[in-house]
PDB file of N, CA and C in Angstrom:
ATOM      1  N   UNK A   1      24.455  22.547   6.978  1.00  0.00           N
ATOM      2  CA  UNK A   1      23.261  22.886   6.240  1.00  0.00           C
ATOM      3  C   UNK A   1      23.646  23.382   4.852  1.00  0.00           C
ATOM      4  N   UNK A   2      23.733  22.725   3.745  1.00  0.00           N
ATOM      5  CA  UNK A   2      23.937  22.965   2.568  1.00  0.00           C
ATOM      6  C   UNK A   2      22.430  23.181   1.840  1.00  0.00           C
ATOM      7  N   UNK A   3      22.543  23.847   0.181  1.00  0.00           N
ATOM      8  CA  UNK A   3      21.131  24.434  -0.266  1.00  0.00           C
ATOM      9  C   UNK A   3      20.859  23.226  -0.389  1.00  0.00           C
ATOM     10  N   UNK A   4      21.632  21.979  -0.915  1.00  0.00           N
ATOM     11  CA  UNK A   4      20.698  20.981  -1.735  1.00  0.00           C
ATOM     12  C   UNK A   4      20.525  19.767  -0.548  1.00  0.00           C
ATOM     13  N   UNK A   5      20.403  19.947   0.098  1.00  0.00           N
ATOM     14  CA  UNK A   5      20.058  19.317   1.535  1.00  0.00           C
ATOM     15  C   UNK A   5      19.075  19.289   2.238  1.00  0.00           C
ATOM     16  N   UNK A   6      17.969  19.201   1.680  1.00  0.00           N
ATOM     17  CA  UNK A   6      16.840  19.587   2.413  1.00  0.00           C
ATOM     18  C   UNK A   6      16.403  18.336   3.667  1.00  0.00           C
ATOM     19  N   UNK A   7      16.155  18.732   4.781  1.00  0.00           N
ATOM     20  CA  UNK A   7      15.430  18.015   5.342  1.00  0.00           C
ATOM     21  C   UNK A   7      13.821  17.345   5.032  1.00  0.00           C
ATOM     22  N   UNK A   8      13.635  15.954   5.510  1.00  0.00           N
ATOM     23  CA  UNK A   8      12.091  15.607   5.272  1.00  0.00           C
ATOM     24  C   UNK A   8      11.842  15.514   6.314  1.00  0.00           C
ATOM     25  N   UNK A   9       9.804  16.264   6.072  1.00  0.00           N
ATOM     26  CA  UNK A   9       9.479  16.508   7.557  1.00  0.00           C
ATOM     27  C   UNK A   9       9.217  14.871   7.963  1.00  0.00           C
ATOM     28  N   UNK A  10       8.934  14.565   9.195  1.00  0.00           N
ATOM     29  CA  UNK A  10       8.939  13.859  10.452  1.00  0.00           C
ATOM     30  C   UNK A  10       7.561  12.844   9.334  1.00  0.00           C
ATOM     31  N   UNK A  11       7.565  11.561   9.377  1.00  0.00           N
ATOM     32  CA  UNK A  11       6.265  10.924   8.828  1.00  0.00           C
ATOM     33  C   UNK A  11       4.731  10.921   9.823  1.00  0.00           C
ATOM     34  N   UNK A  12       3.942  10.544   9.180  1.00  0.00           N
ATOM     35  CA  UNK A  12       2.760  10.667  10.063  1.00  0.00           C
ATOM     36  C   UNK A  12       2.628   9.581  10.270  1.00  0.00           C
ATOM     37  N   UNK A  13       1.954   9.267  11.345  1.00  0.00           N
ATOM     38  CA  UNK A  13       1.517   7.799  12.323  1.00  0.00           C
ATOM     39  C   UNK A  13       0.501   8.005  13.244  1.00  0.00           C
ATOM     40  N   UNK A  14      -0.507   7.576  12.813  1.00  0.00           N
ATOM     41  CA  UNK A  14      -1.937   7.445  14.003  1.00  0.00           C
ATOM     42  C   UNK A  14      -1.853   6.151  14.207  1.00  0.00           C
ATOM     43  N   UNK A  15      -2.165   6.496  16.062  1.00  0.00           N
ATOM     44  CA  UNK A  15      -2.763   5.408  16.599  1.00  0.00           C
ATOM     45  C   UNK A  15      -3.904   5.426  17.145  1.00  0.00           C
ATOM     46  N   UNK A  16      -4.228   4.595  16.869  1.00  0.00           N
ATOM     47  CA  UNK A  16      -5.784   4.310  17.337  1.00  0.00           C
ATOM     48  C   UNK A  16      -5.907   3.944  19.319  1.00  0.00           C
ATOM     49  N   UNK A  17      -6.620   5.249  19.496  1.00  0.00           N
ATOM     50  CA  UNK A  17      -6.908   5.193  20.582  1.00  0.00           C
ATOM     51  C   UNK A  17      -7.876   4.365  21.882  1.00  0.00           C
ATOM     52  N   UNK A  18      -9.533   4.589  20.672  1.00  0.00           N
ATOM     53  CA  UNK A  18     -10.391   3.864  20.973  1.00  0.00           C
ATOM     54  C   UNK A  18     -10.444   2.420  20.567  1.00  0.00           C
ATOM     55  N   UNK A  19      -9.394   1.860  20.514  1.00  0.00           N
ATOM     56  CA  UNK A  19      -9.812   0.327  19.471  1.00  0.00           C
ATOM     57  C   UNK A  19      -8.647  -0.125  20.114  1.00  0.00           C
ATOM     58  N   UNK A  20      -9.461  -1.595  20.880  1.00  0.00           N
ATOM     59  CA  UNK A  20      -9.054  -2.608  21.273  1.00  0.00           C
ATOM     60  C   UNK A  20      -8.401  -4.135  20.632  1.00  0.00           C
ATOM     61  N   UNK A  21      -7.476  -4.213  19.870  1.00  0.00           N
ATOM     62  CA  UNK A  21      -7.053  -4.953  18.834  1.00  0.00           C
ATOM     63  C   UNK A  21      -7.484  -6.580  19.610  1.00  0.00           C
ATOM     64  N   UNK A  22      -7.041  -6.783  20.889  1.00  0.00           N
ATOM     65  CA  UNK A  22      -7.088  -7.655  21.742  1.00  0.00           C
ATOM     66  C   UNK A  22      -8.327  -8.222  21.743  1.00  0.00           C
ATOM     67  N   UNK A  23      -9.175  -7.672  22.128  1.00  0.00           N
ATOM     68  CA  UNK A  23     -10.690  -7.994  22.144  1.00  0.00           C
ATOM     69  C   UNK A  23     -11.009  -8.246  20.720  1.00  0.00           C
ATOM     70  N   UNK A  24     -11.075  -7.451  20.051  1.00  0.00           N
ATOM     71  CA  UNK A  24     -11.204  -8.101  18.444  1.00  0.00           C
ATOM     72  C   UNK A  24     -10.955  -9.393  18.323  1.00  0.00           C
ATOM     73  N   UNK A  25      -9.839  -9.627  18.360  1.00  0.00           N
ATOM     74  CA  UNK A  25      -8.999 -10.644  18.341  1.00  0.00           C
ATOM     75  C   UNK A  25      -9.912 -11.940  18.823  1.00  0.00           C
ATOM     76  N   UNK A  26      -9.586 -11.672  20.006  1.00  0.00           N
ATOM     77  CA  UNK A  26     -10.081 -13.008  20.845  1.00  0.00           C
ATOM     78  C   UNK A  26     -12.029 -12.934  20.580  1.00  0.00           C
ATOM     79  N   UNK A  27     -12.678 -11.789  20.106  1.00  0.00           N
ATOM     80  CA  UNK A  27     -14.018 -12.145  19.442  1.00  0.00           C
ATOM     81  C   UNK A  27     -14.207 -12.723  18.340  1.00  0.00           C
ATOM     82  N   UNK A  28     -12.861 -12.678  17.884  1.00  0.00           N
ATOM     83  CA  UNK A  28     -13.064 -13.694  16.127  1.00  0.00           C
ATOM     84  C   UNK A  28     -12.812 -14.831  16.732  1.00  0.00           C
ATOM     85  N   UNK A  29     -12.217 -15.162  17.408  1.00  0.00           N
ATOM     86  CA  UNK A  29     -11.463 -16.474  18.483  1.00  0.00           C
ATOM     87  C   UNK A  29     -12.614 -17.357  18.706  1.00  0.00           C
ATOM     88  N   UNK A  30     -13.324 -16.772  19.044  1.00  0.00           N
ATOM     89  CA  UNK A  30     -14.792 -17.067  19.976  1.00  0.00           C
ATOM     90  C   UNK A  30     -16.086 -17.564  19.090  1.00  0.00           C
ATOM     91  N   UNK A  31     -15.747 -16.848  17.830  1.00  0.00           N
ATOM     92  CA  UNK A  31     -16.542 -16.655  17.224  1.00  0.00           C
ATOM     93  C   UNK A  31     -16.738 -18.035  16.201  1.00  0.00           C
ATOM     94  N   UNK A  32     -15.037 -17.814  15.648  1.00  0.00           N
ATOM     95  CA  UNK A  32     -14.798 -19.463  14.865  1.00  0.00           C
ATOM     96  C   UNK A  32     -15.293 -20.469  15.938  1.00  0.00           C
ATOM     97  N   UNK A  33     -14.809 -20.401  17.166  1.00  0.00           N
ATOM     98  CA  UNK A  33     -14.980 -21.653  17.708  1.00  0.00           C
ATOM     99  C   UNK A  33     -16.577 -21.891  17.902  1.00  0.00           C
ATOM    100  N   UNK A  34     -17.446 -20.798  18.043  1.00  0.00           N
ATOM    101  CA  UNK A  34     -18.949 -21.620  18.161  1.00  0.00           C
ATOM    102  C   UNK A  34     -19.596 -21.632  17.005  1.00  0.00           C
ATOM    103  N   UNK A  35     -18.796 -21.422  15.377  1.00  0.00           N
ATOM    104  CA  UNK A  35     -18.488 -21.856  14.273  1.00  0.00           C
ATOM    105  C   UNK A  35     -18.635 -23.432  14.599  1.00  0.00           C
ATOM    106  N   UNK A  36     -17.543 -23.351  14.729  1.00  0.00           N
ATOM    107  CA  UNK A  36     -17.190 -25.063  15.018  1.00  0.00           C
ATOM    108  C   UNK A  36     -17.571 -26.423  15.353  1.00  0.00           C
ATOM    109  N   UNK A  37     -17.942 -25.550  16.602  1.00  0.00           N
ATOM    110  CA  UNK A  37     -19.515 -26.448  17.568  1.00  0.00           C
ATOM    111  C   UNK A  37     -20.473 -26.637  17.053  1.00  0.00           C
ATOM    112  N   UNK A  38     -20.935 -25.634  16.120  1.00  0.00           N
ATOM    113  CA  UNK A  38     -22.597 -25.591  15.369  1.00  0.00           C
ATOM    114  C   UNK A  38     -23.448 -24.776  16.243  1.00  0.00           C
ATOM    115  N   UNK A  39     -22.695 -24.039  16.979  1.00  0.00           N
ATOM    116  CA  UNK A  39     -23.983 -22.938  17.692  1.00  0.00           C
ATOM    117  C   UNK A  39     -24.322 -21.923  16.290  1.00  0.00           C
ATOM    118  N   UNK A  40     -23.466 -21.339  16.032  1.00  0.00           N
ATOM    119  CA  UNK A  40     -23.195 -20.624  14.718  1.00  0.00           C
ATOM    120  C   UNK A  40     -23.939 -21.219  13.227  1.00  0.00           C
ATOM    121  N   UNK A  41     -24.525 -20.543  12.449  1.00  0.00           N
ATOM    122  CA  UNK A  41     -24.510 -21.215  10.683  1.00  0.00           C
ATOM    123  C   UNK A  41     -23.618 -21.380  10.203  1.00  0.00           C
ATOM    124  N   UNK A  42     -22.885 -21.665   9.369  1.00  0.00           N
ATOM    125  CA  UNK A  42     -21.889 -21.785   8.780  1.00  0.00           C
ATOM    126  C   UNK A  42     -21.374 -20.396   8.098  1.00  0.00           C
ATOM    127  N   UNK A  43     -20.551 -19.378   7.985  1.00  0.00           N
ATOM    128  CA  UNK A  43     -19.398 -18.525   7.214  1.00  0.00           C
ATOM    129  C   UNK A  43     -19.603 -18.838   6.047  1.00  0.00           C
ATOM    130  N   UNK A  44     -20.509 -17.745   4.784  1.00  0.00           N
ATOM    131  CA  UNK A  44     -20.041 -18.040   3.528  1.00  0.00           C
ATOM    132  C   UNK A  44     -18.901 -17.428   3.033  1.00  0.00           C
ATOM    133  N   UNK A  45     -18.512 -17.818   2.156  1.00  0.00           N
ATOM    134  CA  UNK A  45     -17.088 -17.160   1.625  1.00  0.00           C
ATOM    135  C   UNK A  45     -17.620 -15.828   1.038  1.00  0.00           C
ATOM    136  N   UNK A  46     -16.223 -15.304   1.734  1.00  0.00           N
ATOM    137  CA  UNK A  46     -16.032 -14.052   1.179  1.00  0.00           C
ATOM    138  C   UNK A  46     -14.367 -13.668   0.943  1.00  0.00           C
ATOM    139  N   UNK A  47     -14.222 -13.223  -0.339  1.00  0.00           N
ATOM    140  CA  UNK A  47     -13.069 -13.075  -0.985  1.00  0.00           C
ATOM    141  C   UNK A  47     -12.178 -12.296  -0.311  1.00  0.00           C
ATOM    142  N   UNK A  48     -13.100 -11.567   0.397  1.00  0.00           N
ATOM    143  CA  UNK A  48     -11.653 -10.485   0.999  1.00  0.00           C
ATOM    144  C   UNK A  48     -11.298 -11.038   2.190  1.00  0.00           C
ATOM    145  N   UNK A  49     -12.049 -12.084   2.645  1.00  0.00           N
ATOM    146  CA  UNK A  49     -11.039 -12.987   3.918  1.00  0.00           C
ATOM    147  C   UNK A  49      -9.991 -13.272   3.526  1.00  0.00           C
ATOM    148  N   UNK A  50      -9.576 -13.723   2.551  1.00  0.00           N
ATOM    149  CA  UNK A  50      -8.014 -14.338   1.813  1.00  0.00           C
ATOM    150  C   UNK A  50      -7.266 -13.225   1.061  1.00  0.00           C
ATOM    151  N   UNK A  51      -7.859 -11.502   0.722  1.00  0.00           N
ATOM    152  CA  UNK A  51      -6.435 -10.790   0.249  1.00  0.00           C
ATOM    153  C   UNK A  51      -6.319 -10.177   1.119  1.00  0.00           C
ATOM    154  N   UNK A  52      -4.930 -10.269   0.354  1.00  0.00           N
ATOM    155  CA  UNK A  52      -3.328  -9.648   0.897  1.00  0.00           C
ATOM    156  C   UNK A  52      -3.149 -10.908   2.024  1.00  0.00           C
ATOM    157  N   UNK A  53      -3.328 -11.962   2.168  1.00  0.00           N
ATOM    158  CA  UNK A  53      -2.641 -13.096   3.152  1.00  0.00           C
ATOM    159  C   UNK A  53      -1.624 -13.369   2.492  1.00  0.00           C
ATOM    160  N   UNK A  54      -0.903 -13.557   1.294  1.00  0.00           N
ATOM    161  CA  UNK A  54       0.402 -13.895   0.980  1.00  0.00           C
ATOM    162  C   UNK A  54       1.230 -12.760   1.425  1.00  0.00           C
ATOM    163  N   UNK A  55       0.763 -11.537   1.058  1.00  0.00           N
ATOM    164  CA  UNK A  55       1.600 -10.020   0.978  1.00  0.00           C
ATOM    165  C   UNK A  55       1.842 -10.021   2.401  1.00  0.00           C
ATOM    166  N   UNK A  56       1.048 -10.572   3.293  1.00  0.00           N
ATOM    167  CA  UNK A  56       1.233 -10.064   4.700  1.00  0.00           C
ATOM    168  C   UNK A  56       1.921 -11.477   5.353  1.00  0.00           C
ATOM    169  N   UNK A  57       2.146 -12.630   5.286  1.00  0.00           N
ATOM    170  CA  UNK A  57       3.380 -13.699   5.608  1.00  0.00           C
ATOM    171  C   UNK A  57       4.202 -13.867   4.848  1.00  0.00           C
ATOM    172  N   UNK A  58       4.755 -12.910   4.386  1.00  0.00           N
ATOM    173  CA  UNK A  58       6.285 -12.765   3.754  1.00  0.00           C
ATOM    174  C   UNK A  58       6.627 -11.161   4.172  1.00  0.00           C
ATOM    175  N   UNK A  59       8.133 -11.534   4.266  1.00  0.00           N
ATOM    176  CA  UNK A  59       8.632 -10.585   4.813  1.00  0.00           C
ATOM    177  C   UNK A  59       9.042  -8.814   3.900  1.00  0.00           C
ATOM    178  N   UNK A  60       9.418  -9.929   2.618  1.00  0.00           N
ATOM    179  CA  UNK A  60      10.015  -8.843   1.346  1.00  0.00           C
ATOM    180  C   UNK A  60       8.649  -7.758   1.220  1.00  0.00           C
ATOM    181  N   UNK A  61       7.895  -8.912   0.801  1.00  0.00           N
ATOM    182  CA  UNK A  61       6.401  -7.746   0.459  1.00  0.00           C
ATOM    183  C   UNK A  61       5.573  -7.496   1.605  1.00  0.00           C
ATOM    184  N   UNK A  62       5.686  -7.589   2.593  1.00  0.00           N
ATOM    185  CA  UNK A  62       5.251  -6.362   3.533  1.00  0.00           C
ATOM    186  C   UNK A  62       6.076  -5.355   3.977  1.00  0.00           C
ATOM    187  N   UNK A  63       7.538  -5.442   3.816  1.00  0.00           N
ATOM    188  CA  UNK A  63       8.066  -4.233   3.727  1.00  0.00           C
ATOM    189  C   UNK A  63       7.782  -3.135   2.369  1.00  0.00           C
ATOM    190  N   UNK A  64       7.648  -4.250   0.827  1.00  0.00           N
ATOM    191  CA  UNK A  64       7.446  -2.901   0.084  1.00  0.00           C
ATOM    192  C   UNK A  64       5.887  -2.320  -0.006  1.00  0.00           C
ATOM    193  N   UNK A  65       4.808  -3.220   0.601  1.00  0.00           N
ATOM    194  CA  UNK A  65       3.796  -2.567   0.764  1.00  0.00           C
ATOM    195  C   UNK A  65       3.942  -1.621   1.913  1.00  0.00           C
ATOM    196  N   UNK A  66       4.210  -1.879   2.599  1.00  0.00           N
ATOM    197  CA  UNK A  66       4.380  -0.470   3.766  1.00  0.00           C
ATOM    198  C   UNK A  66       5.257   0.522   3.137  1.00  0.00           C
ATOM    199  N   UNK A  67       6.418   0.117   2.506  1.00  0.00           N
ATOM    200  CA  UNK A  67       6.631   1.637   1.979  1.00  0.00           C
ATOM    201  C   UNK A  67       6.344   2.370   0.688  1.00  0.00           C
ATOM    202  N   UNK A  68       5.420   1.369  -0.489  1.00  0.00           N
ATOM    203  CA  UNK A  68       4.536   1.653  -1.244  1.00  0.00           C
ATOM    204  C   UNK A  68       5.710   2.095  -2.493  1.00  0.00           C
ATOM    205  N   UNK A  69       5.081   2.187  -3.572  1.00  0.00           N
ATOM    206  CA  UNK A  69       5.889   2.027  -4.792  1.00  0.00           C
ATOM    207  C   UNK A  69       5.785   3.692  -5.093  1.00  0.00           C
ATOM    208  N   UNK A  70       6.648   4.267  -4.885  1.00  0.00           N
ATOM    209  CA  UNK A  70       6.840   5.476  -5.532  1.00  0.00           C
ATOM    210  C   UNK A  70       7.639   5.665  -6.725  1.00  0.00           C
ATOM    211  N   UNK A  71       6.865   6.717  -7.759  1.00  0.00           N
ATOM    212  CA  UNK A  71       7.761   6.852  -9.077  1.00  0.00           C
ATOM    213  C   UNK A  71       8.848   7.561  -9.266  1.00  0.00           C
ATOM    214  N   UNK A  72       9.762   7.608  -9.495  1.00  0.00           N
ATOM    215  CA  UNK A  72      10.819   8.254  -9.966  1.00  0.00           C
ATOM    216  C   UNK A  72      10.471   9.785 -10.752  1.00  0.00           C
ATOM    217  N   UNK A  73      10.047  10.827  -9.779  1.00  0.00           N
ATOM    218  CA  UNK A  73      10.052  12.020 -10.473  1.00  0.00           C
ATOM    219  C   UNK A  73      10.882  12.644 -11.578  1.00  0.00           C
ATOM    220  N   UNK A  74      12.050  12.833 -11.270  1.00  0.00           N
ATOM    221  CA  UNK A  74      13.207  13.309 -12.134  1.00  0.00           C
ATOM    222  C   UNK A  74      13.004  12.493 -13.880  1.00  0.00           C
ATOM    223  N   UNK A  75      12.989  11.056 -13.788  1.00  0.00           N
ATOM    224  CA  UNK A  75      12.561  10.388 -14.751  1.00  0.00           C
ATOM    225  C   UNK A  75      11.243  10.631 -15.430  1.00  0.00           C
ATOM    226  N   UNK A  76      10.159  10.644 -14.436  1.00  0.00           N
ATOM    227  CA  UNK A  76       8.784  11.579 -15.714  1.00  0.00           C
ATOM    228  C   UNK A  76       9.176  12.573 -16.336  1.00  0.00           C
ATOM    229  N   UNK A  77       9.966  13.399 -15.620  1.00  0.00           N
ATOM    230  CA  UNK A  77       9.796  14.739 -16.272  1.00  0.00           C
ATOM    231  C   UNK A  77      10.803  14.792 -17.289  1.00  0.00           C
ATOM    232  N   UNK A  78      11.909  14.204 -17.073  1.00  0.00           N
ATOM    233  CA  UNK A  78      12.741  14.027 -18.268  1.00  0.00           C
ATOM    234  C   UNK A  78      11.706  13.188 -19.677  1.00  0.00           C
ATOM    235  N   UNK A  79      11.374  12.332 -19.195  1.00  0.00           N
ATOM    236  CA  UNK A  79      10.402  11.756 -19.994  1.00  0.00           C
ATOM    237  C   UNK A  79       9.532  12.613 -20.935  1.00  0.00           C
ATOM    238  N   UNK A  80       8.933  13.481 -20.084  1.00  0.00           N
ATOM    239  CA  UNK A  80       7.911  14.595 -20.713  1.00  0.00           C
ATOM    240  C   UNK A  80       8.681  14.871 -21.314  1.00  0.00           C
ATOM    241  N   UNK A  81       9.740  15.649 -20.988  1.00  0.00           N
ATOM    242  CA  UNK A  81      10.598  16.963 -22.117  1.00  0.00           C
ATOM    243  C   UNK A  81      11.294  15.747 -23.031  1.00  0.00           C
ATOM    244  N   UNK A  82      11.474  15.026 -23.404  1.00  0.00           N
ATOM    245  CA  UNK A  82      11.853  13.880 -24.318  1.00  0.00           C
ATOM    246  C   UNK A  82      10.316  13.596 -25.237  1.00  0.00           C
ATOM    247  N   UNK A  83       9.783  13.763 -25.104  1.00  0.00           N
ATOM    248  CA  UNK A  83       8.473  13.399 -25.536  1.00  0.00           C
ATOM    249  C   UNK A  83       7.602  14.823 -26.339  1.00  0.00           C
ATOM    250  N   UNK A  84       8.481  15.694 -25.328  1.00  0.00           N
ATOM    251  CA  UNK A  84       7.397  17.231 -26.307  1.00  0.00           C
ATOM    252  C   UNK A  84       8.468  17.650 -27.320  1.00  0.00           C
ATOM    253  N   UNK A  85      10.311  17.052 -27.005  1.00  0.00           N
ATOM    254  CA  UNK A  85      11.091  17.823 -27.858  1.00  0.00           C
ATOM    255  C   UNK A  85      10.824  17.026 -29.810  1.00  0.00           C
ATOM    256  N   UNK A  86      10.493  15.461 -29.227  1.00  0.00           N
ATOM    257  CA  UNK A  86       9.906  14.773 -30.509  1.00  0.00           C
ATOM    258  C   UNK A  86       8.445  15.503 -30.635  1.00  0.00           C
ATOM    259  N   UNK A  87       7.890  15.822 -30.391  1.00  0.00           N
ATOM    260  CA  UNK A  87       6.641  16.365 -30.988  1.00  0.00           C
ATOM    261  C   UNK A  87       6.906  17.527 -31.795  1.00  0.00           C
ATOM    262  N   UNK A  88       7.437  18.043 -30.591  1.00  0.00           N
ATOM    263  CA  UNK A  88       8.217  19.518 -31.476  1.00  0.00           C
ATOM    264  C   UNK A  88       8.902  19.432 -32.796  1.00  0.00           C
ATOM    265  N   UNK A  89       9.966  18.274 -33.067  1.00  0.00           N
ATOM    266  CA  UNK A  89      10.713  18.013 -34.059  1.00  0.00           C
ATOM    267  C   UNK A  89      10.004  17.672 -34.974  1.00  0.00           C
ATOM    268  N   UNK A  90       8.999  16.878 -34.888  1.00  0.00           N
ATOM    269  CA  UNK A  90       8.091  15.867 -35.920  1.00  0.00           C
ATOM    270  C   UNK A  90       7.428  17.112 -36.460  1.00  0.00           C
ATOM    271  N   UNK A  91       6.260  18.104 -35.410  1.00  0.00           N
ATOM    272  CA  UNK A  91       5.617  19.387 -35.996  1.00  0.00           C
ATOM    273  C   UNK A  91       6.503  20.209 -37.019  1.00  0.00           C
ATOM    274  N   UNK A  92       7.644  20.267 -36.764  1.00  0.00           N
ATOM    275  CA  UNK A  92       8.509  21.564 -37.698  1.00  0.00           C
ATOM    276  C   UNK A  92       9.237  20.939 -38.558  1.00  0.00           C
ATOM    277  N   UNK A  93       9.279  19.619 -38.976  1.00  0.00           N
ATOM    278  CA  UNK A  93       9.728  18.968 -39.733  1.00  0.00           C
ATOM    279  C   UNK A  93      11.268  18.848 -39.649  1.00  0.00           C
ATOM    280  N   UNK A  94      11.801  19.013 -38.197  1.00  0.00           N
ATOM    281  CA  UNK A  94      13.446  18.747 -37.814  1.00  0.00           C
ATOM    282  C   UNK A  94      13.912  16.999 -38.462  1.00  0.00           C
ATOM    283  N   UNK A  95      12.641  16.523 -37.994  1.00  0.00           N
ATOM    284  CA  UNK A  95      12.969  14.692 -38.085  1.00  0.00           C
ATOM    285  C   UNK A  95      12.523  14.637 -39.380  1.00  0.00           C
TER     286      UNK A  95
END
């Protein structure tokens, strides 16, 4: 146990208890197919049927969407203090 060692706590993960993925499933199943037949009207389009279908059959980008783009802290803040020491310089006439 060293100081600059910190542990990270444990991630969070819900699962869904009440929800049957299966049944879903096989009700969209059911659903296209009397689509199909013409028991059904026809499905107008809707845009969000098709996103994220590329992001989610590839492998690269559903790993970095699941672990989501985080910024480089250390780098903002250096950033900031790079950014107020030119303000500072420009105000007092250093530059």
């Amino acid at each position: 146990m060293g100081m600059f060692s910190v542990r990270k706590p444990r991630g969070f993960h819900h699962n869904w208890i009440y929800v049957d993925e299966r049944k879903e499933k096989l009700a969209k199943i059911e659903e296209n197919a009397k689509r199909e037949l013409g028991l059904l009207p026809p499905k107008e389009f809707d845009p969000e049927d098709i996103r994220g279908k590329f992001a989610d059959s590839t492998t690269h980008l559903k790993r970095f969407k699941e672990k989501g783009s985080k910024a480089n802290n250390a780098m903002i803040v250096f950033l900031i203090i790079v950014l107020l020491w030119v303000w500072y310089a420009i105000m007092n006439g250093v530059i």
